[in-house]
Protein backbone atom coordinates (compact mmCIF):
# COMPACT_ATOMS: atom_id res chain seq x y z
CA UNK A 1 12.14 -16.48 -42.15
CA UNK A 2 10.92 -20.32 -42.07
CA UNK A 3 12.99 -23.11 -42.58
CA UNK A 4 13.00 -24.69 -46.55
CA UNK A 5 12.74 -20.80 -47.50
CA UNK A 6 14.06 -20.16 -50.92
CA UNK A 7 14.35 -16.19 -52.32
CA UNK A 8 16.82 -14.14 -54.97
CA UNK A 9 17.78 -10.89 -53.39
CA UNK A 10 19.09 -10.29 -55.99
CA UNK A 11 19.64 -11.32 -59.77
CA UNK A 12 21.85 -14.62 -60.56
CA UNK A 13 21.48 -15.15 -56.49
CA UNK A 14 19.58 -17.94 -54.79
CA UNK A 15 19.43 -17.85 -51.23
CA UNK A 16 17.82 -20.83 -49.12
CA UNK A 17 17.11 -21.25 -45.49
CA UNK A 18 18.16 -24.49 -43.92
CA UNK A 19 18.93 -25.19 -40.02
CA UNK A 20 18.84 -21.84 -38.76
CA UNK A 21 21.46 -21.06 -41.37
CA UNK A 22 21.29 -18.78 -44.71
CA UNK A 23 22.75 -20.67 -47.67
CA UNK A 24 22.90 -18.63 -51.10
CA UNK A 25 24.64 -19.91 -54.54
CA UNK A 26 25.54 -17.58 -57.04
CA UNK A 27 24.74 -18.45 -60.60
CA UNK A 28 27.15 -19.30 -63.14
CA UNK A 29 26.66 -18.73 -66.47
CA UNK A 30 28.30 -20.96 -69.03
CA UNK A 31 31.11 -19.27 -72.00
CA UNK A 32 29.01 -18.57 -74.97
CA UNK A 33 30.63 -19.25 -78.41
CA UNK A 34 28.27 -16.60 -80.62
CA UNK A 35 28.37 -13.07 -82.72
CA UNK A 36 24.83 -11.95 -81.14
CA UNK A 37 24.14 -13.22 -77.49
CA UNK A 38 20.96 -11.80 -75.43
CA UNK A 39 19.61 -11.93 -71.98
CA UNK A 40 15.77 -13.54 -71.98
CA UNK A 41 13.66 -11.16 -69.75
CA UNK A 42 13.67 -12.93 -65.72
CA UNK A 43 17.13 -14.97 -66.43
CA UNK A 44 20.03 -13.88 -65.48
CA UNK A 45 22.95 -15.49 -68.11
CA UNK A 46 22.66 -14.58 -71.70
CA UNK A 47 22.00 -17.18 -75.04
CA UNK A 48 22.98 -16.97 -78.37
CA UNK A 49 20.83 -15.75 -81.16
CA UNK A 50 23.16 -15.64 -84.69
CA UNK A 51 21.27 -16.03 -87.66
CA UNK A 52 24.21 -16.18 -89.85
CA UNK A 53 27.52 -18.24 -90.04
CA UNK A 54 30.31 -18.34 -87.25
CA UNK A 55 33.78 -16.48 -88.17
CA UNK A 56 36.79 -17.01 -86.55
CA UNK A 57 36.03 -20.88 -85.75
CA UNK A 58 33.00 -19.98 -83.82
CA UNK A 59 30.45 -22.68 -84.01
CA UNK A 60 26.13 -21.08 -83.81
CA UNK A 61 24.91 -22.05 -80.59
CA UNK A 62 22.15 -21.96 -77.90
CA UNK A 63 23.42 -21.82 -74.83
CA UNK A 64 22.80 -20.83 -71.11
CA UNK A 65 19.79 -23.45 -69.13
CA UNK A 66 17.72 -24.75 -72.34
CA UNK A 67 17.13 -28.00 -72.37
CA UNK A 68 17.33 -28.08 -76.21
CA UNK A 69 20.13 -30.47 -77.46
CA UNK A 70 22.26 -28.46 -80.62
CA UNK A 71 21.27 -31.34 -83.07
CA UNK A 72 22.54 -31.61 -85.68
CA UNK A 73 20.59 -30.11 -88.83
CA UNK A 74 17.39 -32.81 -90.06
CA UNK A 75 18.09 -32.20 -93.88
CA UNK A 76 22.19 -32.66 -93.54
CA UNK A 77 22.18 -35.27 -90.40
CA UNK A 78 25.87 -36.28 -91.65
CA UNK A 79 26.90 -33.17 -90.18
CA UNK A 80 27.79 -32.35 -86.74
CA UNK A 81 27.74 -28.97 -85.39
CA UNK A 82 30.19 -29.24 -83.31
CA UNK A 83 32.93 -30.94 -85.78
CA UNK A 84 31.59 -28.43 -88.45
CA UNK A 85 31.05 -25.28 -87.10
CA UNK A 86 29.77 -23.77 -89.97
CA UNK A 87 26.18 -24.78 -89.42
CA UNK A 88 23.37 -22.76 -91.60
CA UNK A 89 20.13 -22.13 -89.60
CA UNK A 90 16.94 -21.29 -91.54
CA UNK A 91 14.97 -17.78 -89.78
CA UNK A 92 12.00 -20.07 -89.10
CA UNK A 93 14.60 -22.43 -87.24
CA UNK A 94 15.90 -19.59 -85.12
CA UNK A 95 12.74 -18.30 -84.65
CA UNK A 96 11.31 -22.07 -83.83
CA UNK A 97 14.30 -22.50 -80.91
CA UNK A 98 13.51 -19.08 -79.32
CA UNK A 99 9.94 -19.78 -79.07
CA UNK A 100 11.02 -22.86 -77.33
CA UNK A 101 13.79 -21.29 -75.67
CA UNK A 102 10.58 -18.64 -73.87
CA UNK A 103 8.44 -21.59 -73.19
CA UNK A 104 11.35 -23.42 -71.62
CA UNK A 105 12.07 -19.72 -69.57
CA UNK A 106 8.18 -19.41 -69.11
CA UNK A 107 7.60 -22.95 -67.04
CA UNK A 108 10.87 -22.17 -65.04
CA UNK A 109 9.12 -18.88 -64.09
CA UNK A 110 6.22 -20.52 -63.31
CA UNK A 111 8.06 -23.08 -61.39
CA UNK A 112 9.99 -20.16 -59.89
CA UNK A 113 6.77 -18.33 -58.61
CA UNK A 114 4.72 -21.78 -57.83
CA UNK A 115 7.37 -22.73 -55.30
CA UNK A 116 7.45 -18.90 -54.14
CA UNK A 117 3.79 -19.15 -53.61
CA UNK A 118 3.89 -22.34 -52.16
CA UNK A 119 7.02 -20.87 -49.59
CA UNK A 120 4.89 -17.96 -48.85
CA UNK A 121 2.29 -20.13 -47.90
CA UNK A 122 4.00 -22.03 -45.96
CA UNK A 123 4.96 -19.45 -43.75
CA UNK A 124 1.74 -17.94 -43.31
CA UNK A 125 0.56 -21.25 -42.05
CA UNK A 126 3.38 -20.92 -39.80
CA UNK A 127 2.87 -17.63 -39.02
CA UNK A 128 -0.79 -18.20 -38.04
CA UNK A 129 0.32 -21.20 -36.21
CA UNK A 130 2.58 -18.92 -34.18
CA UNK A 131 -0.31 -16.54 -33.86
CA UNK A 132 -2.74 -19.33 -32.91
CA UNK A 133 -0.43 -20.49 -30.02
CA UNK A 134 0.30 -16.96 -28.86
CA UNK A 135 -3.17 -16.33 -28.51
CA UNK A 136 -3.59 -19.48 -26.44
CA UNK A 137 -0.86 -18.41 -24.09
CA UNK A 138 -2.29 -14.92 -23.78
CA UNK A 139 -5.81 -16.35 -23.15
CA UNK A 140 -4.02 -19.26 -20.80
CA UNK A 141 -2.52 -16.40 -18.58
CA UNK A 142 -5.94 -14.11 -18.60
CA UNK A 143 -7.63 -17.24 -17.30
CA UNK A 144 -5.00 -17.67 -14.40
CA UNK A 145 -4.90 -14.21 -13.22
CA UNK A 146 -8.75 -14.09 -13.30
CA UNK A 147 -8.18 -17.26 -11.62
CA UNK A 148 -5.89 -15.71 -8.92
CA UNK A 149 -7.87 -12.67 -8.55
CA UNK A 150 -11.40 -14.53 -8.10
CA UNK A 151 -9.79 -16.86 -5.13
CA UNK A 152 -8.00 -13.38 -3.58
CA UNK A 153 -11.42 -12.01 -3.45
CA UNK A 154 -12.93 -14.57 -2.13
CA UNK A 155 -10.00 -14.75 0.78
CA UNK A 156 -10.85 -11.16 1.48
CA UNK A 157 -14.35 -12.02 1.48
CA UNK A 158 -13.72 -14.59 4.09
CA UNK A 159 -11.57 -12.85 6.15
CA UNK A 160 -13.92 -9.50 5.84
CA UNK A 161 -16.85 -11.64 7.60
CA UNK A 162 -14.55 -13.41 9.80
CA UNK A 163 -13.64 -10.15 10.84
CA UNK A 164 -17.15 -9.38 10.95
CA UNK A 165 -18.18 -12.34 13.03
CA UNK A 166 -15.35 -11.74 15.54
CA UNK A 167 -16.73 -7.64 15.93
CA UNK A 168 -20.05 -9.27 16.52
CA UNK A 169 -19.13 -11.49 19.00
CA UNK A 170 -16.56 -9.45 21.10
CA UNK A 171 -19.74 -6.92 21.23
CA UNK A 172 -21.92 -9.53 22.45
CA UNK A 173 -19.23 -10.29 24.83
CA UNK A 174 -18.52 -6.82 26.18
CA UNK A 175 -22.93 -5.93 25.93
CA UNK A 176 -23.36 -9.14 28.50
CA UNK A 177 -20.11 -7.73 30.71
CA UNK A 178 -21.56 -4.01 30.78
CA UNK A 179 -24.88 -5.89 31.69
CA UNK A 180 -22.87 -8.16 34.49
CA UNK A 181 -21.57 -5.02 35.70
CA UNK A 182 -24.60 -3.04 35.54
CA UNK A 183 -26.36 -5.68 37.42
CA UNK A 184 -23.60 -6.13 39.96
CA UNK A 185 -23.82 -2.48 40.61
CA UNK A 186 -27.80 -2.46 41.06
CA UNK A 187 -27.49 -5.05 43.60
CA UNK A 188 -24.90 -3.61 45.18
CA UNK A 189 -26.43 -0.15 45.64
CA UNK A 190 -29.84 -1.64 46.78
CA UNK A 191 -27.55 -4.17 49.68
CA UNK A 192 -26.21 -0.32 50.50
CA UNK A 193 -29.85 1.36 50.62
CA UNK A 194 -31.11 -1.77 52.72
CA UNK A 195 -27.88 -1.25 54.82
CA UNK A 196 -28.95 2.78 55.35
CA UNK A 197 -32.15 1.66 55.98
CA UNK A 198 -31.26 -0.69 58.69
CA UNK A 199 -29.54 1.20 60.11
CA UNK A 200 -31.52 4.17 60.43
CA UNK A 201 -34.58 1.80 61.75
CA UNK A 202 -31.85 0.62 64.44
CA UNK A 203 -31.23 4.31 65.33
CA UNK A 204 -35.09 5.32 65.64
CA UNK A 205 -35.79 1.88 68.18
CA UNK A 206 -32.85 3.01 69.83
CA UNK A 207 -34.27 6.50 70.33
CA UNK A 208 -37.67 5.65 71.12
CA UNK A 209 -36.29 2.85 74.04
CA UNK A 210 -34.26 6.12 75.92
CA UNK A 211 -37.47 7.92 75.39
CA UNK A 212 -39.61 5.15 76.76
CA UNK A 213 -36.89 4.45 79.50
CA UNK A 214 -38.16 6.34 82.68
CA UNK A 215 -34.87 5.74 85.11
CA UNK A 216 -32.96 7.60 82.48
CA UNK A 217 -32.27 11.21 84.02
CA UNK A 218 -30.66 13.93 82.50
CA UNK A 219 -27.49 15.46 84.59
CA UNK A 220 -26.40 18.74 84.35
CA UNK A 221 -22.59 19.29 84.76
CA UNK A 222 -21.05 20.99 87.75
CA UNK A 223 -19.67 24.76 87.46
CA UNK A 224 -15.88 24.37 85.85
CA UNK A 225 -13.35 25.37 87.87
CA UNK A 226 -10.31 27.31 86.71
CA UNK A 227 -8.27 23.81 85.49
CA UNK A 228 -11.40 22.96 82.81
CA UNK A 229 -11.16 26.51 81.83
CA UNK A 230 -7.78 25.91 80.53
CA UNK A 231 -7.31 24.60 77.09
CA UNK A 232 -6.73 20.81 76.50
CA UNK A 233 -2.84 19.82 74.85
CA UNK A 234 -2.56 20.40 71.21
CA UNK A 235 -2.67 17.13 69.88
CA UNK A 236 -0.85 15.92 66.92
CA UNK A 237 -1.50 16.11 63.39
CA UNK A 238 -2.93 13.06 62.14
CA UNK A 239 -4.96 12.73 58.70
CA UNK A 240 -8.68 12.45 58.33
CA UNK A 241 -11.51 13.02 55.88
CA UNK A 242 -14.65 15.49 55.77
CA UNK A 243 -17.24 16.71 53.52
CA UNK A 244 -16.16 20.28 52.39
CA UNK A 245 -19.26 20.66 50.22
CA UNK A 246 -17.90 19.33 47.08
CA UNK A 247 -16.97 16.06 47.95
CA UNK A 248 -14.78 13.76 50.38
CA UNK A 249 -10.96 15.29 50.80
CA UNK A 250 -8.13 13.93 52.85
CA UNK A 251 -6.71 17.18 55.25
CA UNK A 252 -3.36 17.20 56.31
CA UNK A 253 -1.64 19.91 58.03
CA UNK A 254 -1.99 23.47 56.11
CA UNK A 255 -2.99 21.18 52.97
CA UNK A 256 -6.11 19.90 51.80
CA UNK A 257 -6.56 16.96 48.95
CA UNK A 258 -8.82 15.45 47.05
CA UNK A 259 -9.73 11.73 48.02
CA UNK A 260 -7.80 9.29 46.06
CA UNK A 261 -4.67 11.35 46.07
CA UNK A 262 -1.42 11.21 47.73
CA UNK A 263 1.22 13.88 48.50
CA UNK A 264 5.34 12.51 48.92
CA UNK A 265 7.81 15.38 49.34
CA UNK A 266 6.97 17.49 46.06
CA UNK A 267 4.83 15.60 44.69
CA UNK A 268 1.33 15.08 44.66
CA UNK A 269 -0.72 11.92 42.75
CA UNK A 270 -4.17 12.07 41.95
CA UNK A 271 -4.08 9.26 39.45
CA UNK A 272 -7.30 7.34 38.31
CA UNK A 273 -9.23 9.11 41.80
CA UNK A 274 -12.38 9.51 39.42
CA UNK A 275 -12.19 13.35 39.77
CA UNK A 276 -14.04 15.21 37.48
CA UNK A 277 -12.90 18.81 38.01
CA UNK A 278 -9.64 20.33 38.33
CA UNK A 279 -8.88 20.42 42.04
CA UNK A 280 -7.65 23.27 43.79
CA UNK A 281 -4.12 22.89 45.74
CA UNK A 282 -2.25 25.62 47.29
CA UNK A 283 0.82 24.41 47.51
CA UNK A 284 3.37 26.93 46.76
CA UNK A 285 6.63 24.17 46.85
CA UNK A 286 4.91 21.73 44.85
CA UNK A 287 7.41 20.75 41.78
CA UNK A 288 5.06 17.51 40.46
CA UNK A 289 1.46 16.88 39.86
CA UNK A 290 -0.06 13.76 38.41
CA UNK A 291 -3.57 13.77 36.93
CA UNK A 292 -3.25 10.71 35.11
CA UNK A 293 -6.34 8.17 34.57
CA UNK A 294 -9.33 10.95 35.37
CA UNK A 295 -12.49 12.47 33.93
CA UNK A 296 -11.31 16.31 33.82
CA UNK A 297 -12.57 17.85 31.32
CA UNK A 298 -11.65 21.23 32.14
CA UNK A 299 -9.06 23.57 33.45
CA UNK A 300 -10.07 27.15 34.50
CA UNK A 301 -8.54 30.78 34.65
CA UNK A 302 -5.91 30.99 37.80
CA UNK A 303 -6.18 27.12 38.43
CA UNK A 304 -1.90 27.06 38.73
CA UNK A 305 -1.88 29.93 41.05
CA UNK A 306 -1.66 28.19 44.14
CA UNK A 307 1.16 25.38 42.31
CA UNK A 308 3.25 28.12 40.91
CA UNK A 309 6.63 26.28 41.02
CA UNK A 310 5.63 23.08 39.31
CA UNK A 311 7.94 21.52 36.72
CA UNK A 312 6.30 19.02 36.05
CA UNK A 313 2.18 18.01 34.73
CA UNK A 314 0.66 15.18 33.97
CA UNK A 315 -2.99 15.28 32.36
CA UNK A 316 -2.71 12.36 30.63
CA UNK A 317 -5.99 10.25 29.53
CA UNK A 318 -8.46 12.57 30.63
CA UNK A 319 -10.93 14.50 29.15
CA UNK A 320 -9.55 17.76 28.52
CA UNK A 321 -10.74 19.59 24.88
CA UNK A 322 -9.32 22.41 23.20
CA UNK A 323 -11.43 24.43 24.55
CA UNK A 324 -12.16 23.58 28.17
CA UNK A 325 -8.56 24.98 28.52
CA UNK A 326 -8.29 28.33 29.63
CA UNK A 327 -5.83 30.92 27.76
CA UNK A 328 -2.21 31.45 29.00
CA UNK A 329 -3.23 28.78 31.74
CA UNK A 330 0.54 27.35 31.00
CA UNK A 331 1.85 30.71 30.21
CA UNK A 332 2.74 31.68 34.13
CA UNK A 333 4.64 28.39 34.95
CA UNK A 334 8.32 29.42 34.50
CA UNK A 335 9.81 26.29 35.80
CA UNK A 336 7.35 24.15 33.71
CA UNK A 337 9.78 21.50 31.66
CA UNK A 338 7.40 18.27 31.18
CA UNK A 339 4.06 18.60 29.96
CA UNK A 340 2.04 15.07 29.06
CA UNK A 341 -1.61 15.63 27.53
CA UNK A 342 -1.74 12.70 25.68
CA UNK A 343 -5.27 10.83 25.38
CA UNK A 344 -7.56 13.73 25.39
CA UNK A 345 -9.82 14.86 23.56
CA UNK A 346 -7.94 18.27 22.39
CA UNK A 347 -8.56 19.25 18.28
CA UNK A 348 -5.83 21.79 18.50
CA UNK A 349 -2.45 22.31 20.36
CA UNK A 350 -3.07 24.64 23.32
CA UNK A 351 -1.04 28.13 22.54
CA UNK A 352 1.25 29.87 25.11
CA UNK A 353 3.48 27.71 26.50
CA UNK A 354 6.49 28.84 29.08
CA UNK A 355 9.67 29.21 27.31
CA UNK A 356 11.06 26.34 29.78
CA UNK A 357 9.16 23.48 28.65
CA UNK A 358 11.50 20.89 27.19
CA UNK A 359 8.85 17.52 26.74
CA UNK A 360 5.48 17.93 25.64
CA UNK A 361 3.69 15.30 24.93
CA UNK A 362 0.36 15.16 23.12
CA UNK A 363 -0.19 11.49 21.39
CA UNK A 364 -3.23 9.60 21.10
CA UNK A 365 -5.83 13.06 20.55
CA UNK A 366 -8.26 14.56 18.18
CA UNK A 367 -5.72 17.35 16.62
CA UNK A 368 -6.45 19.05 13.02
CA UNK A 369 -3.86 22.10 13.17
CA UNK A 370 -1.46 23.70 15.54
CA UNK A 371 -1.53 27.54 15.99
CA UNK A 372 1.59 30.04 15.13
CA UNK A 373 2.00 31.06 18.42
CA UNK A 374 1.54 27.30 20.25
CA UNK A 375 5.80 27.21 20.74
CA UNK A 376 6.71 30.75 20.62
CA UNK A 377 9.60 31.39 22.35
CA UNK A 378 10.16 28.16 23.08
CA UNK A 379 13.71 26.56 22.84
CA UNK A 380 13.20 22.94 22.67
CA UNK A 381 10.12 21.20 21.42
């Protein structure tokens, strides 16, 4: 509803809206002083129609909202209607004032409906005002979140090739270090083969001057009596390296390790010795091994059998796969409580572990399942 709105819900009932408030007057119709009174079709009080003379002291009238003045009759004007109520009225008189009487109710229904129009369209102005401005709003806030979302994509699109840029350049950066190193390495191996070759031309001069030498004799050692027959004093057990075959190991008393590892007690570290392979220790009262920081990428059939009594293995960041492990290779430890395999390259948790082992921990690999029987029997996880 607009303001100035003026309606009839319902007959003899105007109703008009004015400061956000709904005022409505009820028509009153005026006492009517007549034998025959009628109700016009649209109004809502009735008007007198007699066409005969007023009993009782009732005077003919014609009442209600005509503007037409009871006058007083043209061929008698001495007489007053009011003062004498007995006041004849001719059929084409009565007749004369209702046709006047419609006209006068036909412009007030015109009236009526012009200002209804004219309310009606006043509030569709409004209305489409009101529509007008909501549509501007609506169109106001599409253009600000297109707004928002064009400059957020363009952020992204920044950062994406500043991200970009940065990938670029740390590759650059770590392509000219791997070329530094590369380079560093070259030069160093070809300062070792000089070295070796140095050396091995200082070892042929040195060979050809005692073969050249003629003052150099060769003596023959005298028969050994029974004292050099006797064995020399054990000596005591001191470290040193040899070549076994398969590469440089450190040999201690009744034990034999890998270069690059250490034993303490119980415990044996082998971490980041560049070893390749899983090495083989028999060490029966071993309870620790570290393989931390290597390239193994395999552990075969029987390769705890000499460590039986370990408790606890780390093959952390190596290159062990799901299937470079042998079966039940974990199965036989029964003290076994810690196992760390994390940063390998394993798709699947190995099965068969000992019932013992309390920690595992497999982080940072390639898994896509784990099998049914990978804790069986196992109490803590």
């Amino acid at each position: 509803m607009f303001e100035q709105a003026v309606w009839s819900p319902k007959p003899c009932v105007t109703c008009l809206c004015s400061g956000g408030e709904v005022l409505c007057d009820e028509v009153t119709c005026p006492p009517l002083r007549c034998h025959f009174p009628y109700t016009p079709t649209g109004e809502c009080c009735p008007v007198c129609m007699d066409t005969g003379p007023a009993s009782h002291g009732d005077v003919l009238d014609f009442s209600g909202d005509s503007p037409v003045a009871n006058d007083p009759d043209p061929v008698t004007p001495d007489l007053d209607p009011i003062l004498d109520p007995v006041v004849p009225r001719t059929k084409a008189e009565i007749e004369l004032l209702n046709r006047e009487e419609e006209e006068r109710l036909l412009k007030k229904e015109k009236r009526r409906k012009k200002q209804k129009e004219e309310a009606e369209r006043q509030r569709r102005r409004q209305e489409e005002r009101r529509r007008r401005q909501e549509e501007e709003r609506r169109q106001e806030e599409r253009r600000r979140e297109e707004e928002g979302l064009r400059i957020e994509k363009e952020e992204r699109r920044q950062e994406e090739a500043m991200r970009l840029k940065e990938e670029v350049a740390m590759k650059e950066r770590e392509r000219k270090l791997e070329e530094e190193r590369r380079r560093h390495e070259d030069e160093l191996k070809e300062k070792l083969r000089e070295l070796a070759e140095l050396e091995e031309e200082e070892e042929e001069e040195e060979d050809m001057e005692w073969l050249l030498r003629g003052d150099v004799f060769q003596m023959f050692p005298d028969e050994p009596s029974k004292e050099d027959l006797l064995p020399p004093p054990l000596a005591e057990p001191t470290d040193r390296e040899e070549e076994d075959g398969k590469g440089v190991v450190v040999r201690r008393p009744g034990i034999a390790l890998p270069l690059g590892c250490d034993i303490s007690d119980v415990t044996v570290t082998c971490e980041n010795a560049q070893l390749t392979n899983f090495p083989p220790l028999n060490i029966p009262e071993l309870k620790s091994l570290s393989l931390e920081g290597n390239s193994i990428t395999t552990i075969p059939v029987g390769a705890f059998n000499g460590i039986p009594n370990l408790e606890s293995i780390n093959l952390g960041k190596n290159k062990l796969t799901t299937a470079g492990i042998a079966p039940h290779t974990f199965k036989g430890l029964k003290f076994l409580s810690r196992l760390y395999l994390d940063n390998n390259l394993l798709e699947k948790v190995p099965p068969d572990f000992p019932s013992t082992l309390q920690e595992l921990k497999i982080n940072e690999n390639h898994l896509k399942g784990i099998e049914e029987n990978s804790f069986q029997g196992n109490t803590k996880k």
